[in-house]
Protein backbone atom coordinates (compact mmCIF):
# COMPACT_ATOMS: atom_id res chain seq x y z
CA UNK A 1 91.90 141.27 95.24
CA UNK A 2 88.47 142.24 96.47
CA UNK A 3 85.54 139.93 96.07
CA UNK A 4 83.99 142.13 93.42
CA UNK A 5 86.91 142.53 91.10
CA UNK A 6 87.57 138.78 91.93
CA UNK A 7 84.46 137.81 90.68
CA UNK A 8 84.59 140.34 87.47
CA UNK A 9 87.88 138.41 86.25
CA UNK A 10 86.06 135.03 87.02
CA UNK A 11 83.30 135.69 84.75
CA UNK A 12 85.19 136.76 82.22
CA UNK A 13 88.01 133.80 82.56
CA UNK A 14 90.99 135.96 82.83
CA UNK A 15 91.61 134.13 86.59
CA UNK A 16 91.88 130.77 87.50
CA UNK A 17 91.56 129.87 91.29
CA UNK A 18 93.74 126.98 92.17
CA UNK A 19 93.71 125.39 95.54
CA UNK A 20 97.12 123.69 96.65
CA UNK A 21 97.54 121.06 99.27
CA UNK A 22 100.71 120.17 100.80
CA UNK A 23 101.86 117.40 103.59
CA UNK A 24 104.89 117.10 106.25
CA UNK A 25 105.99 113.94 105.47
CA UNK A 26 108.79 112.38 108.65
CA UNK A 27 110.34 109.68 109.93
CA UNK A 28 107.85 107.72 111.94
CA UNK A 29 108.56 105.80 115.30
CA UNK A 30 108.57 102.35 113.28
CA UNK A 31 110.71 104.06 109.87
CA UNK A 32 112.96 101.22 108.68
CA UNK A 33 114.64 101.21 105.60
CA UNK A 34 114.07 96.94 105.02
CA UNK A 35 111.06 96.00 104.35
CA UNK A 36 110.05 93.02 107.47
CA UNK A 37 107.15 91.01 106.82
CA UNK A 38 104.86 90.15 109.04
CA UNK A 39 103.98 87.16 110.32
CA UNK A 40 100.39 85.76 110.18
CA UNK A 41 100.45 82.46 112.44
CA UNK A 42 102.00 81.31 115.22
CA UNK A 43 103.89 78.15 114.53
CA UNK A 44 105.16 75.22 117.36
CA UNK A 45 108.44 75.75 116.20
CA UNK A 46 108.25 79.73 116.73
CA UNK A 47 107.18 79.14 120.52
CA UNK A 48 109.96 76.41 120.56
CA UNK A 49 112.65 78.56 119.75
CA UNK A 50 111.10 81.84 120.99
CA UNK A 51 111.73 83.79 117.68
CA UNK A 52 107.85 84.93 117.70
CA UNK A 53 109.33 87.84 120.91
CA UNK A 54 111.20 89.37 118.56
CA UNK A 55 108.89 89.02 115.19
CA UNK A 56 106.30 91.39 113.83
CA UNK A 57 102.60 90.27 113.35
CA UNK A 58 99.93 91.27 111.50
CA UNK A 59 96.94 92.19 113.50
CA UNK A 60 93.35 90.47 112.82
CA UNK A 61 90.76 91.44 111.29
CA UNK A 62 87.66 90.66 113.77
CA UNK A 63 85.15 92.15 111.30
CA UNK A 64 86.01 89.86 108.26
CA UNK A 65 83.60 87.98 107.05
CA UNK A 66 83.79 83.91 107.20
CA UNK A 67 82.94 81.56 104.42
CA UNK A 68 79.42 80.89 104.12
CA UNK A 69 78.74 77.13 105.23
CA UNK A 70 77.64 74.46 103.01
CA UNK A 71 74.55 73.44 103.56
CA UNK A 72 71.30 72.34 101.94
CA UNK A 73 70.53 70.21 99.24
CA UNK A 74 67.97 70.46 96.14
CA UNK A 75 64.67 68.61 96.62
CA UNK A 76 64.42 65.47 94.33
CA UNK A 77 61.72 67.30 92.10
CA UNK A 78 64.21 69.63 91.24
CA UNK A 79 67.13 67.62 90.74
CA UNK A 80 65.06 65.61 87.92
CA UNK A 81 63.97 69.09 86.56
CA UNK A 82 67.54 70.33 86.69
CA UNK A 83 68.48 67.15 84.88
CA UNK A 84 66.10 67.28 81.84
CA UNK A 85 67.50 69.72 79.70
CA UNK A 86 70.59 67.01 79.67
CA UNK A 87 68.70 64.12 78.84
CA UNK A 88 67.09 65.77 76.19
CA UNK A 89 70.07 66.67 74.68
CA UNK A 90 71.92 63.56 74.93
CA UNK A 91 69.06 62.16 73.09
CA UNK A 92 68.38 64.76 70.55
């Protein structure tokens, strides 16, 4: 259709304009049809018996964030504040 009539049917909502998207799914150079899970660590017994040549691992993640450490403690001033409310209701 030309733009014009196009546009005519739009505005009066006698066509609807659809957009379809389609994929090529295939068989990939790793398609399997069991499912093998990965390994995540390296065991002694895995180099001992040489299985980890023939077993799949999972890559790492070098971005990941770490735990954050543990460290610091409250000033004594604070602990007694913090520990108020608990004597007051223990006594109350």
């Amino acid at each position: 259709l030309p733009e014009r009539d196009r546009a005519e049917l739009k505005r009066r909502k006698l066509l609807l304009e659809v957009t379809l998207k389609s994929y090529w799914i295939r068989k990939g150079s790793a398609f399997s049809t069991a499912v093998a899970r990965q390994e995540t660590e390296l065991t002694p017994e895995m180099i001992a018996t040489g299985s980890w040549q023939q077993r799949p691992f999972k890559p790492y993640n070098f971005s990941a964030l770490g735990l954050p450490p543990a460290c610091g403690h409250l000033h004594p001033l604070l602990k007694v504040r913090s520990q108020l409310p608990q004597i007051f209701l223990e006594l109350g």
